[in-house]
C-alpha atoms as a PDB file:
ATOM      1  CA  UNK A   1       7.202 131.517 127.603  1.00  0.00           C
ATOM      2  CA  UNK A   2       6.089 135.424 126.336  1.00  0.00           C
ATOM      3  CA  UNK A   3       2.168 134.598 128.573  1.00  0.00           C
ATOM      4  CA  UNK A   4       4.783 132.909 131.215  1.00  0.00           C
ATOM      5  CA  UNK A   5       6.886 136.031 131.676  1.00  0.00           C
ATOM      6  CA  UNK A   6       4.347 138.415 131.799  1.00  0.00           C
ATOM      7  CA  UNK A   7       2.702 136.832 134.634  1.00  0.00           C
ATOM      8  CA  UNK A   8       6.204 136.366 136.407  1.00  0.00           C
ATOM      9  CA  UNK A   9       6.266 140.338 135.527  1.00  0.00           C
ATOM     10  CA  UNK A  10       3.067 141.343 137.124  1.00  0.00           C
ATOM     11  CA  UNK A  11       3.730 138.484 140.128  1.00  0.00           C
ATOM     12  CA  UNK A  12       7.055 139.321 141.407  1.00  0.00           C
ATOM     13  CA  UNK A  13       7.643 135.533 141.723  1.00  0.00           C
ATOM     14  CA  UNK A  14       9.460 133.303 139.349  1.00  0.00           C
ATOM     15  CA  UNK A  15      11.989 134.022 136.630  1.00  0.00           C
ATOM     16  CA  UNK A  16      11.757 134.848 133.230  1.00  0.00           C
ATOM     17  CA  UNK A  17      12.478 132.390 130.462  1.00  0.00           C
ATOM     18  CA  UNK A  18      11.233 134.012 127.033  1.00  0.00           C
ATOM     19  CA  UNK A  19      15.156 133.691 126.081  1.00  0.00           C
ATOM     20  CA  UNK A  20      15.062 130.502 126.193  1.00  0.00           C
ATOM     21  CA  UNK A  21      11.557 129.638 124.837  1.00  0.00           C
ATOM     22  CA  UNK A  22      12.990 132.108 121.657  1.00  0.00           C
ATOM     23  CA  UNK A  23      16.170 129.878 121.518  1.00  0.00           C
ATOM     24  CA  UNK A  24      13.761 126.481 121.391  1.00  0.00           C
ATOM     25  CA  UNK A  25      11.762 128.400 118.319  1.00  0.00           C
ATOM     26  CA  UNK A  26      14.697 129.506 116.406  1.00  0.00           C
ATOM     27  CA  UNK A  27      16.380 125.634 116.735  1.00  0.00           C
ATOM     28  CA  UNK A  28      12.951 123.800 115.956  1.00  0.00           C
ATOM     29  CA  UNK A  29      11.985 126.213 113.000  1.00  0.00           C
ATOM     30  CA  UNK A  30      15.440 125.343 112.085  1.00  0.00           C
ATOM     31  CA  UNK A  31      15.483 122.036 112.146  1.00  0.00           C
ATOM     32  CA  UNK A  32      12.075 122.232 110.283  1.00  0.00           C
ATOM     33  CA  UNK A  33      12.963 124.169 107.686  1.00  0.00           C
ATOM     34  CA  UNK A  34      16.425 121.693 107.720  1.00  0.00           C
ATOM     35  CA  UNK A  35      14.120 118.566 107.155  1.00  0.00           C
ATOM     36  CA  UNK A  36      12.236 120.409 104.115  1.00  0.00           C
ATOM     37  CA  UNK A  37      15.666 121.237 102.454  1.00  0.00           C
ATOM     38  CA  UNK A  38      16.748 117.657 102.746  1.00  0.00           C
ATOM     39  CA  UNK A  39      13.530 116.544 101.302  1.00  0.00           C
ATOM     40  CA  UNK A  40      13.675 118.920  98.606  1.00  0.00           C
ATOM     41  CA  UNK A  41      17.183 118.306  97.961  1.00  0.00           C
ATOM     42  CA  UNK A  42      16.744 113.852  97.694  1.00  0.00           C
ATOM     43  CA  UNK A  43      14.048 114.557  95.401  1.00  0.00           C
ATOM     44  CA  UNK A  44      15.873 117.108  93.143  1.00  0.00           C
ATOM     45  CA  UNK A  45      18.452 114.403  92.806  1.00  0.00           C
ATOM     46  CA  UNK A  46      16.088 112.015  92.346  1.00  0.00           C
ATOM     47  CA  UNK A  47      14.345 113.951  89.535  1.00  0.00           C
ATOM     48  CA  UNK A  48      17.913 114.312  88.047  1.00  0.00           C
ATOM     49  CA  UNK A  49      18.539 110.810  88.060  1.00  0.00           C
ATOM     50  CA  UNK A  50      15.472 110.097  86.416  1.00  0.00           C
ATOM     51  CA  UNK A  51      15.807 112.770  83.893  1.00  0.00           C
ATOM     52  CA  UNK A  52      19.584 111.563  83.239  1.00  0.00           C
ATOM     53  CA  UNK A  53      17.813 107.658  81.909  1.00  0.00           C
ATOM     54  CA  UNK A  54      15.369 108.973  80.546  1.00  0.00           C
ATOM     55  CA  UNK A  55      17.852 111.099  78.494  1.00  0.00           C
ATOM     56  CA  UNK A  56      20.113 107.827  78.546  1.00  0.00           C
ATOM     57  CA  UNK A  57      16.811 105.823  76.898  1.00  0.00           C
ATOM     58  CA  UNK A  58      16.490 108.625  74.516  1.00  0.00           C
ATOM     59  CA  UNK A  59      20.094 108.205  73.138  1.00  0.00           C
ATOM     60  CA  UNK A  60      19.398 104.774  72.160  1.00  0.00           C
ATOM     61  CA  UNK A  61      16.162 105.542  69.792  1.00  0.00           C
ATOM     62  CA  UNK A  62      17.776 109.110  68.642  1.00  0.00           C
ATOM     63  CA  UNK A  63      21.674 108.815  68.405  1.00  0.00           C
ATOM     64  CA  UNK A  64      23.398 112.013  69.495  1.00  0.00           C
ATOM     65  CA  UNK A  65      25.554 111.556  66.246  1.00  0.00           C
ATOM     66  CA  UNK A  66      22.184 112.257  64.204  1.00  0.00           C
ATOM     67  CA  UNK A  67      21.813 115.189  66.902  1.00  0.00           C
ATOM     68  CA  UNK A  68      24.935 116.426  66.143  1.00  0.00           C
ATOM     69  CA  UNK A  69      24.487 116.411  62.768  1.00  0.00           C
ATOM     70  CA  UNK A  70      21.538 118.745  62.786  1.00  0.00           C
ATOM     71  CA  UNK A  71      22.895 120.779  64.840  1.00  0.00           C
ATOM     72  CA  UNK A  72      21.173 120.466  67.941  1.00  0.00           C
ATOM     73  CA  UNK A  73      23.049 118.929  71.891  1.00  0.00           C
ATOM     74  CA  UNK A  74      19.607 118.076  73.030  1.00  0.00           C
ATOM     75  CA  UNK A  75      16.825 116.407  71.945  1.00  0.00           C
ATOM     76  CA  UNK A  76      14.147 118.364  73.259  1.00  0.00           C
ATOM     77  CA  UNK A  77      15.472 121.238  70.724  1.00  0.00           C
ATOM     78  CA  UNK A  78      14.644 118.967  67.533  1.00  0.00           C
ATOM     79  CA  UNK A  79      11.623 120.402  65.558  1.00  0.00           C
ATOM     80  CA  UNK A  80      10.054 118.832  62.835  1.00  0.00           C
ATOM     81  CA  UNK A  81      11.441 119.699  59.130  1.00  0.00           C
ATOM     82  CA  UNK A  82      14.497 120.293  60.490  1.00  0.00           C
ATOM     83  CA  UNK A  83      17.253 119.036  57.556  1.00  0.00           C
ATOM     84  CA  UNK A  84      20.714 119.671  56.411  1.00  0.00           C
ATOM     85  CA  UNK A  85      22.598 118.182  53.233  1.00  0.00           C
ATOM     86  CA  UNK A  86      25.417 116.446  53.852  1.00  0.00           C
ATOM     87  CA  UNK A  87      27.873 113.648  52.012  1.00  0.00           C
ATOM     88  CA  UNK A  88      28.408 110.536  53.589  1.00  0.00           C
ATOM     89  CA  UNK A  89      28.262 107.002  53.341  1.00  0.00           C
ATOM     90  CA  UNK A  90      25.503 104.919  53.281  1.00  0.00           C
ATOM     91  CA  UNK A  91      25.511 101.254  54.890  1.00  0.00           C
ATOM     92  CA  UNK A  92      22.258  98.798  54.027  1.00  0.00           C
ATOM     93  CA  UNK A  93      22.427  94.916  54.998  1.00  0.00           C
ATOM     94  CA  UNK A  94      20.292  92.361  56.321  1.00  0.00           C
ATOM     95  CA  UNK A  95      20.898  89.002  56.771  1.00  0.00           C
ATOM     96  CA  UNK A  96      20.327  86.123  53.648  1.00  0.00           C
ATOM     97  CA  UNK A  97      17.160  83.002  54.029  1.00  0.00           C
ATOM     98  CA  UNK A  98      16.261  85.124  57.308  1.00  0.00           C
ATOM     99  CA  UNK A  99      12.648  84.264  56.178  1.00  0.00           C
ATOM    100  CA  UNK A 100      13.731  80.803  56.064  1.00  0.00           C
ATOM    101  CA  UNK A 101      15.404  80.711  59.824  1.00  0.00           C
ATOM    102  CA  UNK A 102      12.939  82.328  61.457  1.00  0.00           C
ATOM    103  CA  UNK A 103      10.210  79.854  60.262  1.00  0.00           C
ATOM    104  CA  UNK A 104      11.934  77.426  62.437  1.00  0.00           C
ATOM    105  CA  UNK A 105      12.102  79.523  65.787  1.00  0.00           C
ATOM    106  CA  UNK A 106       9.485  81.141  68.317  1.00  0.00           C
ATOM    107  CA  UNK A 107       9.015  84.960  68.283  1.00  0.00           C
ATOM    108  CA  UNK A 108      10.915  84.836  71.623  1.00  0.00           C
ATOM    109  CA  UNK A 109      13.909  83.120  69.869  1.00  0.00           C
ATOM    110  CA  UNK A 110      13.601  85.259  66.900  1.00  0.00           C
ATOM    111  CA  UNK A 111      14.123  88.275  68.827  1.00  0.00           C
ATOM    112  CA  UNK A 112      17.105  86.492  70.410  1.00  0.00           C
ATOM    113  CA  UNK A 113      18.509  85.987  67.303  1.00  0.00           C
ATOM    114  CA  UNK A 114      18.229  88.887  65.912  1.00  0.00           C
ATOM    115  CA  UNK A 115      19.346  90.873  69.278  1.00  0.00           C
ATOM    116  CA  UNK A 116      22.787  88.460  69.656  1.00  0.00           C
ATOM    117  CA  UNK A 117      23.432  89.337  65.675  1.00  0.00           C
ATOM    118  CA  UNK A 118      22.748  92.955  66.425  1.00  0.00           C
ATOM    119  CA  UNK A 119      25.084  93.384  69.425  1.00  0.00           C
ATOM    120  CA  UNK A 120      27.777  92.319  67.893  1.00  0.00           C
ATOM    121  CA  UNK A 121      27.340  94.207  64.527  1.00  0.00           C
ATOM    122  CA  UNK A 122      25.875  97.645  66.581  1.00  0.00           C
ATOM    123  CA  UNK A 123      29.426  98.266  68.274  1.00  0.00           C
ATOM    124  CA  UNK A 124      31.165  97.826  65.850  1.00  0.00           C
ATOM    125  CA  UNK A 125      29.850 100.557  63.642  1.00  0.00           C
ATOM    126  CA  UNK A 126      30.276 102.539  66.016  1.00  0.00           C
ATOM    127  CA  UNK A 127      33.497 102.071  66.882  1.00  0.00           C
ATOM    128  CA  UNK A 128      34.214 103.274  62.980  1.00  0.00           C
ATOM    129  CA  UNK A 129      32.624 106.607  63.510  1.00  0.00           C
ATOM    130  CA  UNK A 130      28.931 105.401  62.134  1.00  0.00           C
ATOM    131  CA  UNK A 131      25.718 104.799  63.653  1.00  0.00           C
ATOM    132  CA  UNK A 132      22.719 102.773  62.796  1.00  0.00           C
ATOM    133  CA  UNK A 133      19.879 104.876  61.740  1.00  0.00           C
ATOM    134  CA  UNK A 134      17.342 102.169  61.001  1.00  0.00           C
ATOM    135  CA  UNK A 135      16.183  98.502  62.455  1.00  0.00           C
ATOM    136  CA  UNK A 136      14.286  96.833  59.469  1.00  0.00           C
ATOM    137  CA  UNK A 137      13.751  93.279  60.976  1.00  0.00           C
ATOM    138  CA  UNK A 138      16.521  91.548  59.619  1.00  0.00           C
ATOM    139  CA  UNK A 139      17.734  95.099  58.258  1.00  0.00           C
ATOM    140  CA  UNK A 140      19.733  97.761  59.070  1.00  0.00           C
ATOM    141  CA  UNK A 141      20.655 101.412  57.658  1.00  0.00           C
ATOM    142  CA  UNK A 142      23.627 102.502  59.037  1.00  0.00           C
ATOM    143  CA  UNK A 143      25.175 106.221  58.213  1.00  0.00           C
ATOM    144  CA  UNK A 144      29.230 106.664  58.440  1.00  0.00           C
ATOM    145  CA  UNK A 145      29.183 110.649  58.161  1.00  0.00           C
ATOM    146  CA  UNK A 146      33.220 111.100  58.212  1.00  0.00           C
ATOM    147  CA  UNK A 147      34.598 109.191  55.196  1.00  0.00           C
ATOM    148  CA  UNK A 148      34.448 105.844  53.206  1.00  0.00           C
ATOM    149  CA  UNK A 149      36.957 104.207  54.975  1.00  0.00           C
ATOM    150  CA  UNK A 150      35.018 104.342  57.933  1.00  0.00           C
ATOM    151  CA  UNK A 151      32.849 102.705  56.529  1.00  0.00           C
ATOM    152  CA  UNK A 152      34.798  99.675  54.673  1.00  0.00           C
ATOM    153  CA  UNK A 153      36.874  99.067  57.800  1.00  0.00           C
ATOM    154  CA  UNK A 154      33.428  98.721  59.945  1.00  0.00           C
ATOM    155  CA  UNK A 155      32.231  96.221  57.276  1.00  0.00           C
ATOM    156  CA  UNK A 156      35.903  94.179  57.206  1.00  0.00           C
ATOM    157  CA  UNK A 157      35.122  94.051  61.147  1.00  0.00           C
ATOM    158  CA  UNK A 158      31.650  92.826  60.900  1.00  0.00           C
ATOM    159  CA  UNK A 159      32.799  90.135  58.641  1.00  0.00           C
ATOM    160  CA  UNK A 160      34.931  88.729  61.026  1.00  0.00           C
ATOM    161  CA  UNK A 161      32.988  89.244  63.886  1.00  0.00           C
ATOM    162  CA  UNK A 162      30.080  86.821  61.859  1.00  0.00           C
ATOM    163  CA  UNK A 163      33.152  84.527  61.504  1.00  0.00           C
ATOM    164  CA  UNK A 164      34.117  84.115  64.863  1.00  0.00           C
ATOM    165  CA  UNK A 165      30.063  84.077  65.822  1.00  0.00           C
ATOM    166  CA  UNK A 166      29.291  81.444  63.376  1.00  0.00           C
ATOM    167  CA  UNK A 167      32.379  78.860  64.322  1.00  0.00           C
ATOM    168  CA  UNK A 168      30.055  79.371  68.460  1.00  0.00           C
ATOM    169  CA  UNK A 169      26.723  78.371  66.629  1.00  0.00           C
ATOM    170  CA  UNK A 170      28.126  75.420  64.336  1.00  0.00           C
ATOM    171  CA  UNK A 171      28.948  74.164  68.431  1.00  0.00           C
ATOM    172  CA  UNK A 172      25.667  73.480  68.632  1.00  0.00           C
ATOM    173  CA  UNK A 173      24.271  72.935  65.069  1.00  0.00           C
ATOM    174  CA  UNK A 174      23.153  76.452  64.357  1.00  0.00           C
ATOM    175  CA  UNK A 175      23.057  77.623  60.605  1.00  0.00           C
ATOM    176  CA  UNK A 176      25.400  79.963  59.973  1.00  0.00           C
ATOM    177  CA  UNK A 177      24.987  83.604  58.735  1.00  0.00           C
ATOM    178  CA  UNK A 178      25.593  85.436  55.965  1.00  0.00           C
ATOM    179  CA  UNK A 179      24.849  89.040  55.355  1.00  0.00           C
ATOM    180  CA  UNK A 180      24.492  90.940  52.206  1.00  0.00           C
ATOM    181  CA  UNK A 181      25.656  94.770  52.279  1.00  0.00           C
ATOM    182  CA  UNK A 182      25.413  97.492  49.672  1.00  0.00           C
ATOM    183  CA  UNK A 183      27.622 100.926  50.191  1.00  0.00           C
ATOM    184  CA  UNK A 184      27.245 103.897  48.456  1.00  0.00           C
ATOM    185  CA  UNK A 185      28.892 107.609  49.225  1.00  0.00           C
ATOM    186  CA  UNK A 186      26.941 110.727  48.364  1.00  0.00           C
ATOM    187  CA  UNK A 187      24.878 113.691  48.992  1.00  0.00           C
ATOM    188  CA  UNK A 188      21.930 112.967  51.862  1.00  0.00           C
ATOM    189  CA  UNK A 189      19.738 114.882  53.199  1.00  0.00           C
ATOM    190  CA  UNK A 190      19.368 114.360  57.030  1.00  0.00           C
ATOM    191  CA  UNK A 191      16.510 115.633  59.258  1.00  0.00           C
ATOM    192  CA  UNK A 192      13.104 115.299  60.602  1.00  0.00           C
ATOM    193  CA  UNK A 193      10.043 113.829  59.742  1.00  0.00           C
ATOM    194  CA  UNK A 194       6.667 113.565  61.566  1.00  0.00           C
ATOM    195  CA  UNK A 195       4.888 115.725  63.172  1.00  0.00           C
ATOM    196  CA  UNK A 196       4.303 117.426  66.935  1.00  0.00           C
ATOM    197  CA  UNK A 197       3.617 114.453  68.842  1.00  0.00           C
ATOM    198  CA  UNK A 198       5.249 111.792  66.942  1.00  0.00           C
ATOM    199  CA  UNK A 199       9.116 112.568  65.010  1.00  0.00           C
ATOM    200  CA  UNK A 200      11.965 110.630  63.901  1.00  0.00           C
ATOM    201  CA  UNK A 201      15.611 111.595  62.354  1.00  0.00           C
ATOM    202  CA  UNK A 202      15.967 110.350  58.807  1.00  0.00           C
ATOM    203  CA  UNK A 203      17.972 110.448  56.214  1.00  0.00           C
ATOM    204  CA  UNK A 204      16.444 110.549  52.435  1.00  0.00           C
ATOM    205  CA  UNK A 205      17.811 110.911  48.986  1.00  0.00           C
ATOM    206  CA  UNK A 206      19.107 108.892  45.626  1.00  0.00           C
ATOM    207  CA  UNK A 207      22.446 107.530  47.508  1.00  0.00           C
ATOM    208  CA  UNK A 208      20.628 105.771  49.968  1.00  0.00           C
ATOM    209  CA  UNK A 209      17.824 104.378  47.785  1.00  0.00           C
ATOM    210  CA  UNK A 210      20.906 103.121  45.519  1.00  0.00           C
ATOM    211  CA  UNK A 211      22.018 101.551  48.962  1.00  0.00           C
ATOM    212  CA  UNK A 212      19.377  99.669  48.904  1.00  0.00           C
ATOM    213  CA  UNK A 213      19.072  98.583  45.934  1.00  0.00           C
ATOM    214  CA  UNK A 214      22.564  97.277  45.907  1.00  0.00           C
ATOM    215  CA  UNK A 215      21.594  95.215  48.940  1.00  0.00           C
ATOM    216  CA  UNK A 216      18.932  93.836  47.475  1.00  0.00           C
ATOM    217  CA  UNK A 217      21.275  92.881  44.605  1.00  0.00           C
ATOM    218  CA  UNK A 218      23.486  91.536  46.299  1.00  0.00           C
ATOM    219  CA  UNK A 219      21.594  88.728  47.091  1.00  0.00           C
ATOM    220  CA  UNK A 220      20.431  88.181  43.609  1.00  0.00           C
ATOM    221  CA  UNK A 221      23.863  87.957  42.805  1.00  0.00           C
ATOM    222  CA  UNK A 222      24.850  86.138  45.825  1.00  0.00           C
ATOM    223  CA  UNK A 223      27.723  88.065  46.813  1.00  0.00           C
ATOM    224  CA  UNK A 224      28.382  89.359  50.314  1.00  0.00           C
ATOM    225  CA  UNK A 225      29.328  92.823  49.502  1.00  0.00           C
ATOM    226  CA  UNK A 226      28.971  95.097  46.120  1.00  0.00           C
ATOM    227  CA  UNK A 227      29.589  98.966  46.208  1.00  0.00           C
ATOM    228  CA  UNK A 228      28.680 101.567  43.711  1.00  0.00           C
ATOM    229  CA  UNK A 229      31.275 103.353  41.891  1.00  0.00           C
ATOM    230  CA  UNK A 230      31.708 106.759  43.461  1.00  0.00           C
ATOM    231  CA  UNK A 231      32.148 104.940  47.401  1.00  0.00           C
ATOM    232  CA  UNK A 232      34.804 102.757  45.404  1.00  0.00           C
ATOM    233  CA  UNK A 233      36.400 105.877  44.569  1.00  0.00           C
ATOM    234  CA  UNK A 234      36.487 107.742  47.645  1.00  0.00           C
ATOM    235  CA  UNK A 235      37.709 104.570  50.187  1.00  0.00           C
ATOM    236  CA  UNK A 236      41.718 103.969  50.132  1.00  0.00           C
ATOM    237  CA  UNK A 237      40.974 100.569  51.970  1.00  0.00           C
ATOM    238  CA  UNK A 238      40.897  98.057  49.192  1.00  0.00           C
ATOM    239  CA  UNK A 239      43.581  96.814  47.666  1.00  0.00           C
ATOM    240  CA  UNK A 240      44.077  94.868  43.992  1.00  0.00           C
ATOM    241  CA  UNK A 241      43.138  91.742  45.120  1.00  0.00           C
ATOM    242  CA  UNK A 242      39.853  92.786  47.494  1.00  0.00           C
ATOM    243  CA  UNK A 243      37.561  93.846  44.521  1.00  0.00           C
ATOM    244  CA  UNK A 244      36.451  93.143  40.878  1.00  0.00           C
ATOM    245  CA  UNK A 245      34.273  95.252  38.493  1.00  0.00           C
ATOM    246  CA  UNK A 246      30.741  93.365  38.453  1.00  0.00           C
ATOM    247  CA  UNK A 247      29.409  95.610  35.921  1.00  0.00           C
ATOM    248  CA  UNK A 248      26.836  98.041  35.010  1.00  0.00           C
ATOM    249  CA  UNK A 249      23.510  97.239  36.135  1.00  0.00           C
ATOM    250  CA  UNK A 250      20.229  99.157  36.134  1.00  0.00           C
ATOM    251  CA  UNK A 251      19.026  99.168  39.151  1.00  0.00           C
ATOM    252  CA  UNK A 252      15.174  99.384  40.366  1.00  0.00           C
ATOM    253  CA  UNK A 253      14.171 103.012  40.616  1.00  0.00           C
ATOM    254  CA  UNK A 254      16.967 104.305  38.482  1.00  0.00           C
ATOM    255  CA  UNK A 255      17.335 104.983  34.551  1.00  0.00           C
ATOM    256  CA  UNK A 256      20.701 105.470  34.214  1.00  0.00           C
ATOM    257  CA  UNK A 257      23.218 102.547  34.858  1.00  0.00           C
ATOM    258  CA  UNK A 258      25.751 102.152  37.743  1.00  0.00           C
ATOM    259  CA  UNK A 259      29.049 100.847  37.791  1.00  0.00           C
ATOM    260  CA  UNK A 260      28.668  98.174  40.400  1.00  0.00           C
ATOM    261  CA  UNK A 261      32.161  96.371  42.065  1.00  0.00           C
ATOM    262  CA  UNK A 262      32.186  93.531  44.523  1.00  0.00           C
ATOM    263  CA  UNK A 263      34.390  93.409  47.754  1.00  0.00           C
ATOM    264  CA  UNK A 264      35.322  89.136  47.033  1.00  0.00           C
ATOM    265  CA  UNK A 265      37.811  89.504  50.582  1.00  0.00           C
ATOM    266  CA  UNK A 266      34.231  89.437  51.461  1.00  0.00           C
ATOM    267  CA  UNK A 267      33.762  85.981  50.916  1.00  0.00           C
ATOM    268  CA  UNK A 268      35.238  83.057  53.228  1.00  0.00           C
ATOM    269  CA  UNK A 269      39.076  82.612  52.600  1.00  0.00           C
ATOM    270  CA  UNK A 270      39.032  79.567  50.127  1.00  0.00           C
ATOM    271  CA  UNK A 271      36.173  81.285  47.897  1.00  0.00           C
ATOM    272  CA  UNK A 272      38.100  84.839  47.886  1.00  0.00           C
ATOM    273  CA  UNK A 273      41.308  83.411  46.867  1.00  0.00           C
ATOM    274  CA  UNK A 274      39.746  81.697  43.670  1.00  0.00           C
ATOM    275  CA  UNK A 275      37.638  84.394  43.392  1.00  0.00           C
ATOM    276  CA  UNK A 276      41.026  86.280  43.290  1.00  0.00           C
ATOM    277  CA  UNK A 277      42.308  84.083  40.770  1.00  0.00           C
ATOM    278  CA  UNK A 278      39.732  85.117  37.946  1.00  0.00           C
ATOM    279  CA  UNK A 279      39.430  88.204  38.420  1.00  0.00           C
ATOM    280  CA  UNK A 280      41.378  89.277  35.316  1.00  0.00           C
ATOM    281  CA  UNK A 281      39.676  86.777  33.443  1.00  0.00           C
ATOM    282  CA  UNK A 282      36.330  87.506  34.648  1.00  0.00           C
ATOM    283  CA  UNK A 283      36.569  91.316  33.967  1.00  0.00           C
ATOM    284  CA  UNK A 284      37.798  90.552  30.474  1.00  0.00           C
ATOM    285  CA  UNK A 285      34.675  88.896  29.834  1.00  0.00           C
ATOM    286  CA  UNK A 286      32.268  91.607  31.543  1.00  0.00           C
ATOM    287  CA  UNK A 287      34.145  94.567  29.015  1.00  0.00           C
ATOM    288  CA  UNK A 288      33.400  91.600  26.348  1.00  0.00           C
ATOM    289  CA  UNK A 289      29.876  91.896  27.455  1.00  0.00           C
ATOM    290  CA  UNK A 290      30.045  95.793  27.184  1.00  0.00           C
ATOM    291  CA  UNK A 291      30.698  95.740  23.704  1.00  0.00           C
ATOM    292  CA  UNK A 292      28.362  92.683  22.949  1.00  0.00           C
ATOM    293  CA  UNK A 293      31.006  90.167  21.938  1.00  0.00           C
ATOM    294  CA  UNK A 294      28.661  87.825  24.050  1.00  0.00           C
ATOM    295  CA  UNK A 295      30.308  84.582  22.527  1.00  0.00           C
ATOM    296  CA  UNK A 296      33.617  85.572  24.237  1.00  0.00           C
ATOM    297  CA  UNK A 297      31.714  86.838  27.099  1.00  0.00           C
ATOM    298  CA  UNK A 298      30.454  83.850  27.524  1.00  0.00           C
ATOM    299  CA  UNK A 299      33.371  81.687  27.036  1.00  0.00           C
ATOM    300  CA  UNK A 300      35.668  83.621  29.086  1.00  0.00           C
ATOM    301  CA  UNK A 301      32.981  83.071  31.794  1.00  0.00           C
ATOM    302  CA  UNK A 302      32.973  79.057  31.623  1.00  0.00           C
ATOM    303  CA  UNK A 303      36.526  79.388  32.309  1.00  0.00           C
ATOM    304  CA  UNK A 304      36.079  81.413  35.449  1.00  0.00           C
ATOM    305  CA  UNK A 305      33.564  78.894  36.275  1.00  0.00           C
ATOM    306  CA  UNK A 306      36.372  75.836  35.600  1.00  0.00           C
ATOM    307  CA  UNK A 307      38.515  77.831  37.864  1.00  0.00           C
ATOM    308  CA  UNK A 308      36.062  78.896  40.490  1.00  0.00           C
ATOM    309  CA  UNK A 309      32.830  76.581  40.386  1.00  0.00           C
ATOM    310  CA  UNK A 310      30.953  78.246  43.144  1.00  0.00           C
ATOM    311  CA  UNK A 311      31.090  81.734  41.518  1.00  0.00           C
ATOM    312  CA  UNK A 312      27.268  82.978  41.399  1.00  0.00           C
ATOM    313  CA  UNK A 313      28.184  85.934  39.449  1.00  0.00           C
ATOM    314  CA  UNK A 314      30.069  84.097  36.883  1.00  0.00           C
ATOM    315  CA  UNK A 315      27.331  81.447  36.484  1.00  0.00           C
END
């Protein structure tokens, strides 16, 4: 339109139409640089939205509870050797003759197993102010940072919830499950191990070690739940008839004894209340024990075992 005018200009003949021609390259550069922005603009949000699951996916391997606890709102701030000491309670449990089941299913059905038992535990834990910190197979570590009741209710709850799950698989001839849990309350230190291209929150010390060695007791013992003295102490949730004083034991890794107690409203309803039954008789004889009157131990035992046949302890 500018060659177009100046032609008109020097010709005399025509009009001139480098206003228009202008107006046509404002409106297309326009609508160009409109086009770009729109691009720019879908794939900005489409960068977000892929940023926001990946930092969904990320929640699921790192919990933002353990982020909150160190002290951090974003992953991408952790660092490794990051760690603070806190007191909480510790939560280990896997489930008992797991070795046993899963010789009798495919990996696929395994891992359906094991993902049906976790979905219903998972949620619950959290709903009780916890989170799991650990998948060991069978096993988890679970962390209730606020107080021991959190942590007693959650385990009441999962009890039930393996109940109700358990009357589904005896439907259709499934075995049923039973769990074995150890709780302690303490001093843990939480942070990071690893290094720069490889990390993962942890928690280490002597309360969760004693965690798991109750667990692991527990199903030596064959009781569902046993807690250590000091988480006893500090959870308001058990009443006279919910618990009764195991003993002392020395467990692996430790030289001093602990004062162990079992939660027996952790057994089915029929075992609990005879459970319930003995349990003045049965602590008589583990203080008879403690002062190695083992002839009265031992009698006052047979009677729990008259009153209460399937008690493993007691046997």
């Amino acid at each position: 339109t500018a060659i177009h005018d100046i032609v008109t200009y020097n010709t005399f003949d025509g009009i001139f139409v480098l206003p228009a021609g202008l107006l046509v390259f404002l409106f297309g550069q326009s609508s160009i640089m409109a086009i770009r922005f729109s691009h720019a603009y879908r794939r900005e949000q489409e960068a977000l939205q892929t940023t926001r699951a990946v930092n969904q996916s990320i929640r699921r391997f790192v919990p933002d509870h353990a982020l909150k606890l160190l002290g951090y709102t974003d992953v991408a701030e952790i660092t490794a050797g990051t760690q603070r000491e806190l007191t909480m309670s510790v939560l280990f449990g896997d489930i008992r003759n797991f070795t046993a089941m899963s010789e009798r299913m495919s990996s696929q059905e395994t891992f359906n197993f094991l993902n049906a038992y976790l979905n219903r535990v998972g949620p619950v834990i959290r709903g009780h102010n916890g989170f799991i910190d650990k998948y060991m197979g069978d096993g988890i570590m679970a962390l209730f940072p606020f107080s021991a009741d959190d942590a007693m209710t959650a385990v009441f709850k999962v009890i039930r919830e393996l109940k109700e799950y358990n009357l589904l698989r005896e439907h259709v001839n499934y075995p049923k499950i039973k769990i074995g849990i150890g709780l302690t309350y303490g001093n843990v230190a939480i942070g990071t191990l690893g290094e720069s291209e490889r990390m993962d929150v942890t928690v280490v010390s002597d309360t969760v070690n004693l965690a798991a060695r109750l667990q692991e007791l527990s199903r030596r013992l064959g009781a569902p739940i046993l807690i250590s003295e000091r988480f006893f102490q500090q959870t308001t949730c058990l009443t006279e008839h919910d618990y009764r004083l195991v003993g002392q034991v020395r467990v692996k890794g430790k030289e001093e004894k602990v004062t162990v107690f079992e939660v027996i409203s952790g057994h089915d309803q029929p075992e609990a209340e005879a459970l319930c039954l003995t349990k003045g008789i049965f602590e008589r004889g583990i203080h008879n024990y403690w002062e190695k009157e083992y002839q009265r131990a031992r009698e006052l035992f047979e009677k729990c075992l008259t009153l209460a046949p399937q008690d493993p302890i007691a046997q």
